[in-house]
Protein backbone atom coordinates (compact mmCIF):
# COMPACT_ATOMS: atom_id res chain seq x y z
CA UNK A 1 20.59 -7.85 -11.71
CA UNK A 2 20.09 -11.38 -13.06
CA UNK A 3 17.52 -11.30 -15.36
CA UNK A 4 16.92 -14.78 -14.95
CA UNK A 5 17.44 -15.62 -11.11
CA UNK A 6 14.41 -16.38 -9.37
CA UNK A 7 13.03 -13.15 -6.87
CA UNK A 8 10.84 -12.75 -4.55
CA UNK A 9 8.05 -11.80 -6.86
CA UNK A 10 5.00 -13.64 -5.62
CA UNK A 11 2.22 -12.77 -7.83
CA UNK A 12 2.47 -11.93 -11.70
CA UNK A 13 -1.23 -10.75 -13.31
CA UNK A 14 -2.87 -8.26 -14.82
CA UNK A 15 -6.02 -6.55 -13.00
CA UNK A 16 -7.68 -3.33 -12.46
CA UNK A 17 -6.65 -1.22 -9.67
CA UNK A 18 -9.03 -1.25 -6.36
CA UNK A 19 -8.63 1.36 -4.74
CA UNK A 20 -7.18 5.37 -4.76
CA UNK A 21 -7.08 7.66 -7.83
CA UNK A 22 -6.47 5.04 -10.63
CA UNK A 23 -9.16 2.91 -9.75
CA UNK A 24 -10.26 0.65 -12.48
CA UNK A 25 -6.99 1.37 -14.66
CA UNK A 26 -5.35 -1.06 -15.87
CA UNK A 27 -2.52 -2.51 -14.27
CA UNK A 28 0.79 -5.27 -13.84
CA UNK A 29 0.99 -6.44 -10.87
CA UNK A 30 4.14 -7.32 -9.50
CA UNK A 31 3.69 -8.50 -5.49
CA UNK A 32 6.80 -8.89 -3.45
CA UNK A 33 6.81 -10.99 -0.72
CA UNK A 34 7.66 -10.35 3.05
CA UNK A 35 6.66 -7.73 5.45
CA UNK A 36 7.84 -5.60 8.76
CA UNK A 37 3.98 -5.30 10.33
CA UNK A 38 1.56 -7.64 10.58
CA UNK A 39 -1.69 -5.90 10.80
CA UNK A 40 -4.93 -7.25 12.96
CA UNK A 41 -7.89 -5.48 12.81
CA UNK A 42 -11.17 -5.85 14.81
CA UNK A 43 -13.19 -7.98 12.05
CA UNK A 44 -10.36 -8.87 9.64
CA UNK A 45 -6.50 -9.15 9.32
CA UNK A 46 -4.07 -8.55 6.36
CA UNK A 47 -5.66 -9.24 3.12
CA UNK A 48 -2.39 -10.80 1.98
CA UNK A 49 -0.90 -13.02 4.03
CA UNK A 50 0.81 -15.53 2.46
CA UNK A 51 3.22 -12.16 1.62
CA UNK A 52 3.26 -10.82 5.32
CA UNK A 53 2.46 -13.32 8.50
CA UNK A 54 3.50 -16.47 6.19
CA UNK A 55 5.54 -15.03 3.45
CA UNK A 56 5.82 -17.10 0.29
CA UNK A 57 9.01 -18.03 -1.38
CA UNK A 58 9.91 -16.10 -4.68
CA UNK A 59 8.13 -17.52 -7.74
CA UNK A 60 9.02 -15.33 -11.08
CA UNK A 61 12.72 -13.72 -12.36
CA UNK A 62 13.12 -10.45 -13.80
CA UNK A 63 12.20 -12.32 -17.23
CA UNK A 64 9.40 -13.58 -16.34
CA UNK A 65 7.86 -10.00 -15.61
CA UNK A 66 9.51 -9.03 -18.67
CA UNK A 67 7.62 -10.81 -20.91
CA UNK A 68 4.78 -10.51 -19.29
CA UNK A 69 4.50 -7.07 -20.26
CA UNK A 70 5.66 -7.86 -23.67
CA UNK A 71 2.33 -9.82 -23.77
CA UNK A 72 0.17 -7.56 -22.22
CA UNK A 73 1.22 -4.17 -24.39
CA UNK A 74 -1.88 -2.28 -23.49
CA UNK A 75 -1.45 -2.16 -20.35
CA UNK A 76 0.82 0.62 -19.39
CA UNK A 77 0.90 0.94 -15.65
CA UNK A 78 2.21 -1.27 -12.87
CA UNK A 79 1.78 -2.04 -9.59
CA UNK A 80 4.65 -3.07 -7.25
CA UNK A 81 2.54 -4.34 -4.33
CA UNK A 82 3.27 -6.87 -0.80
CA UNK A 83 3.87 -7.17 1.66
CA UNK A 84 5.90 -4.35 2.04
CA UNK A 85 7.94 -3.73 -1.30
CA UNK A 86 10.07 -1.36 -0.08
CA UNK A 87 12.07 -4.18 2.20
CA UNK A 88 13.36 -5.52 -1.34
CA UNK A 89 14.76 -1.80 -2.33
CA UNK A 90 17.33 -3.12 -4.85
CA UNK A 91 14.07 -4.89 -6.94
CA UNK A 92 12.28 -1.44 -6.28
CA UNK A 93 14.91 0.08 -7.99
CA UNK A 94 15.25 -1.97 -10.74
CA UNK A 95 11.81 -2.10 -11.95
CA UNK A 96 11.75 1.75 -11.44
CA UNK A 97 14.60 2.35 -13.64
CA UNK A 98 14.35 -0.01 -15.68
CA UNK A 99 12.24 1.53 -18.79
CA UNK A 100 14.88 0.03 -20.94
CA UNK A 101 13.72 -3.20 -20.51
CA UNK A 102 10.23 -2.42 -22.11
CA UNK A 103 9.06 -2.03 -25.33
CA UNK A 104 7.25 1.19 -24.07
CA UNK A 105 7.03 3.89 -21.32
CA UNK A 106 5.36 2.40 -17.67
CA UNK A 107 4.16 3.94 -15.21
CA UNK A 108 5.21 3.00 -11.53
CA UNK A 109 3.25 2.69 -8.59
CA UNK A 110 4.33 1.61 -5.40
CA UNK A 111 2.05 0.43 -2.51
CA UNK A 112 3.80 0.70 0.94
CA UNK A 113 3.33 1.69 4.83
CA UNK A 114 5.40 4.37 4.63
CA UNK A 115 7.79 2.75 7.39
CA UNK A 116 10.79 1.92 5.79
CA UNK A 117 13.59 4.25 5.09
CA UNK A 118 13.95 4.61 1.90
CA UNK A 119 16.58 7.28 -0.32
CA UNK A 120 15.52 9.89 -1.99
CA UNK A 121 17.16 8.85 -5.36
CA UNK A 122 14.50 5.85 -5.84
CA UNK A 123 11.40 7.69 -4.56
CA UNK A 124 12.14 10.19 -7.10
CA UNK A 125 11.67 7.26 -10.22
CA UNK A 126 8.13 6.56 -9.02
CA UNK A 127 5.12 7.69 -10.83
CA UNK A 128 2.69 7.41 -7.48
CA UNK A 129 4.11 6.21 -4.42
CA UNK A 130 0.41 5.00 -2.68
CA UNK A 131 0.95 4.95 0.99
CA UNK A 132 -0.91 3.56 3.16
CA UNK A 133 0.09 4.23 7.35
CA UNK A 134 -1.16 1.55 9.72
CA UNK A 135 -2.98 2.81 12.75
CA UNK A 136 -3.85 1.66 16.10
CA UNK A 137 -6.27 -0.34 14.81
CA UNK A 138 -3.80 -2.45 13.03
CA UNK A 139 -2.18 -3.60 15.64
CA UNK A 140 -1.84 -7.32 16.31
CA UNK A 141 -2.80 -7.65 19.86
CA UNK A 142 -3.34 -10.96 21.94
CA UNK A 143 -6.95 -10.58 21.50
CA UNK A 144 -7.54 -10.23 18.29
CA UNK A 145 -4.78 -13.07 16.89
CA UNK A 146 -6.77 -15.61 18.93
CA UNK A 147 -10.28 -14.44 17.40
CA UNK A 148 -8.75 -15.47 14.15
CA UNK A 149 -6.85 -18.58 15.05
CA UNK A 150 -3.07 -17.40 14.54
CA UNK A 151 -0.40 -17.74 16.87
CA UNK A 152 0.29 -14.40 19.12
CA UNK A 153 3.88 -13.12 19.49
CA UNK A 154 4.71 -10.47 22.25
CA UNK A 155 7.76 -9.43 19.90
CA UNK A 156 6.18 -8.96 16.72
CA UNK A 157 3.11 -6.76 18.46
CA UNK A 158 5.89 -4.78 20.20
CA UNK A 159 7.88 -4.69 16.78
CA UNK A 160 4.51 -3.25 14.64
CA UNK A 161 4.04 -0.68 17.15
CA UNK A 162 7.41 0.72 16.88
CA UNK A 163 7.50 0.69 13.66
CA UNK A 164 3.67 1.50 11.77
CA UNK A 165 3.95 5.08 11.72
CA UNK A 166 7.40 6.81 9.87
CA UNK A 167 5.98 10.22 9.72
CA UNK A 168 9.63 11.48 8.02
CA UNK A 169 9.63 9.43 5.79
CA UNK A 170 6.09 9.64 4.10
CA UNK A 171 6.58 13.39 4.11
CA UNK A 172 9.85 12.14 2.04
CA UNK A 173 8.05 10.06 -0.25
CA UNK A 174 5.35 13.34 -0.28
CA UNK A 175 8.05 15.30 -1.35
CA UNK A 176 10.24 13.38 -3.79
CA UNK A 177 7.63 11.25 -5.35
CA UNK A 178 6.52 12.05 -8.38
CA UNK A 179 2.74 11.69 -7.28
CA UNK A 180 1.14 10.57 -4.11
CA UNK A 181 -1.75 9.43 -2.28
CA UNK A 182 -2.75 8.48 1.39
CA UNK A 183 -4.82 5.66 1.78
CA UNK A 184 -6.13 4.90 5.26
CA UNK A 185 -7.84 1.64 5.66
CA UNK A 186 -10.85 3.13 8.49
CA UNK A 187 -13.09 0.93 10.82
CA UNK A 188 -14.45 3.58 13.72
CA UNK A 189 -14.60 6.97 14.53
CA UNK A 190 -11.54 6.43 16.96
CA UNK A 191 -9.65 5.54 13.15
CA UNK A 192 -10.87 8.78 11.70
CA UNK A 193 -9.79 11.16 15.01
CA UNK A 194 -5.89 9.24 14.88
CA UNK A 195 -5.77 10.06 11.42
CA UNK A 196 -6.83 13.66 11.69
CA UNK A 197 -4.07 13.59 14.09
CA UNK A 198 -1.25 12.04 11.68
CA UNK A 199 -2.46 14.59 8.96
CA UNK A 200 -1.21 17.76 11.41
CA UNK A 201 1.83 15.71 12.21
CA UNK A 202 2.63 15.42 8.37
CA UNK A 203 1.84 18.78 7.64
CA UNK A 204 4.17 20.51 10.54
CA UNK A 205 7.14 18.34 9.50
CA UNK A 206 6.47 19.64 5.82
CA UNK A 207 6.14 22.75 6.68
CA UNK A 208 9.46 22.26 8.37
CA UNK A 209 10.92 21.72 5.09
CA UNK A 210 9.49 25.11 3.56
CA UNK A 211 6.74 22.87 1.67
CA UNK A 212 3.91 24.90 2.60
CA UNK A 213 1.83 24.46 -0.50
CA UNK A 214 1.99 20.64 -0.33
CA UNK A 215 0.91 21.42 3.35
CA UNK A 216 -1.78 23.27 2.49
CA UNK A 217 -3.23 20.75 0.06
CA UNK A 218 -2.25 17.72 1.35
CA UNK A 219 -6.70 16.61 2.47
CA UNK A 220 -6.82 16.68 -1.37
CA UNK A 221 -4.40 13.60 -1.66
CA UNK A 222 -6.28 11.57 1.24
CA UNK A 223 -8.45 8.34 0.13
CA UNK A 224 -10.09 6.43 3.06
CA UNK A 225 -11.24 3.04 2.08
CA UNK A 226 -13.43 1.06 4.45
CA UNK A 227 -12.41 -2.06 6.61
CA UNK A 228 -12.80 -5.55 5.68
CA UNK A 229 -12.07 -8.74 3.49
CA UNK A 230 -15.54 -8.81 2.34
CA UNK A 231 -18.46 -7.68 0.39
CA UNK A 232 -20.64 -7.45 3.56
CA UNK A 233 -17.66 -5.73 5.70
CA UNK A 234 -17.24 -3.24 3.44
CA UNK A 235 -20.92 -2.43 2.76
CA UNK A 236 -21.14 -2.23 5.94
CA UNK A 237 -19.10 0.68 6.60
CA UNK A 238 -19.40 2.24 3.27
CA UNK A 239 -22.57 5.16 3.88
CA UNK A 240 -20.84 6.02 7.12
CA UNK A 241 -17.23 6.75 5.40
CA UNK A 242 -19.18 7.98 2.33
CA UNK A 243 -20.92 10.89 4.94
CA UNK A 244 -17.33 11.15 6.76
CA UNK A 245 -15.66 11.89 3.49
CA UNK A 246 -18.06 15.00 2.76
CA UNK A 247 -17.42 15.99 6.55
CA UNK A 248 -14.06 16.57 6.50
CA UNK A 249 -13.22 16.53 3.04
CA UNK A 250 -11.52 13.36 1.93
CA UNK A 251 -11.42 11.37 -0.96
CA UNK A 252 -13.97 8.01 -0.40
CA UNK A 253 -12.76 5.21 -2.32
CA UNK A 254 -14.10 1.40 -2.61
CA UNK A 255 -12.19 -1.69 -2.44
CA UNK A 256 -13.36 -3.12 -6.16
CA UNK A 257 -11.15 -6.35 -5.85
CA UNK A 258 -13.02 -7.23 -2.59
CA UNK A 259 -16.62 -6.22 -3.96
CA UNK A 260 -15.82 -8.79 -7.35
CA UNK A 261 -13.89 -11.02 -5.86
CA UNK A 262 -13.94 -10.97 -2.05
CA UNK A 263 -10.66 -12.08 -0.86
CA UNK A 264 -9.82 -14.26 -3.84
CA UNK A 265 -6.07 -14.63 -4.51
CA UNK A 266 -4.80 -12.91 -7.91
CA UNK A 267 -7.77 -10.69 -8.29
């Protein structure tokens, strides 16, 4: 790949992880833009935009990110974020294979829906695939793009329905990844009972697959996170998920780039 050829790499900065298992480590991270859904929830919508409903043209080159790790050498983790990443699977590949290019080891995550397809062979090369499947919730009805002044498509609702939940291919990424996590973004009870629901689904197809274990432990790998864009959203919701978590055992975790900086670009 051209190391100097502009890409669609949106965002370039260093900041501390939000939200799952590495939260407050360190990271670089790299945001692609464009994405397949385009999430609405009841008080909020996607809390990047400019990468999903209005994607941004690519900013930075291969180069660029280059040297921005050669200037940030403590720093050993990064994040390849959206959007959805995984629609750019060449760049996904690249930056997952491409130690070489650093100074020093990196570790990989990659944030994604868990809808596209993608092969084995790169799934294997990442350090935490963080997945996050869209529920109902998500989707962009009529309703809920006029309550937040944006232009409502019958195509693009049909389109996120049909393709937010890719239940063989997060048990892939389960399987071939070199470390996982779920991360459900919850607003309601109703949230909590689909995902209770999606859990048995992944665990029967891995199951089918004679991973039993991973079956058996997969509630141990499950982060909920509560809705919103805001301080005052999420502190809203936070006891209630907090109790919910201890109820069914699941992982709680906060949203720390929305507490500090709300829904601040680059943060």
């Amino acid at each position: 790949m051209d190391k100097n050829k502009i890409l669609p790499i949106i965002d370039l900065h260093s900041c501390l992880q939000g939200e799952g298992k590495l939260a407050g480590v360190p990271h670089i991270l790299v945001r692609l833009s464009g994405c397949n859904l385009r999430c609405a929830f009841k008080d909020s919508y996607c809390d990047t935009p400019y990468s999903s409903f209005n994607p941004e043209k690519g900013k930075y080159t291969l180069q660029d990110v280059q040297k921005f790790c050669e200037d940030n050498l403590g720093i050993n983790h990064m994040m390849i974020t959206g959007g959805e990443p995984c629609l750019h699977l060449d760049l996904v590949e690249e930056f997952a294979s491409g130690g070489d290019d650093f100074d020093y080891p990196i570790s990989i995550t990659i944030e994604t829906n868990g809808s596209i397809k993608v092969p084995p062979s790169v799934m294997k090369s990442i350090d935490l695939a963080s997945i996050s499947p869209k529920l109902e919730s998500s989707i962009p009805t009529q309703e809920k793009m006029e309550r937040f002044g944006m232009k409502y498509s019958k195509e693009i609702e049909k389109k996120h329905i049909k393709e937010r939940e890719n239940i063989p291919n997060i048990v892939d990424w389960i399987i071939y990844a070199r470390d996982f996590q779920l991360k459900y973004v919850v607003g309601s009870e109703k949230d909590l009972e689909e995902i209770e629901g999606q859990l048995l689904k992944i665990q029967d197809e891995l199951c089918n697959q004679d991973e039993d274990e991973l079956a058996m432990f997969i509630r141990s790998e499950v982060y909920l996170m509560p809705e919103g864009v805001t301080p005052e959203q999420i502190s809203e919701k936070r006891v209630w998920l907090m109790e919910e978590c201890l109820k069914r055992g699941f992982n709680y975790s906060d949203r720390l780039q929305i507490l500090a900086y709300g829904n601040k670009r680059e943060a």
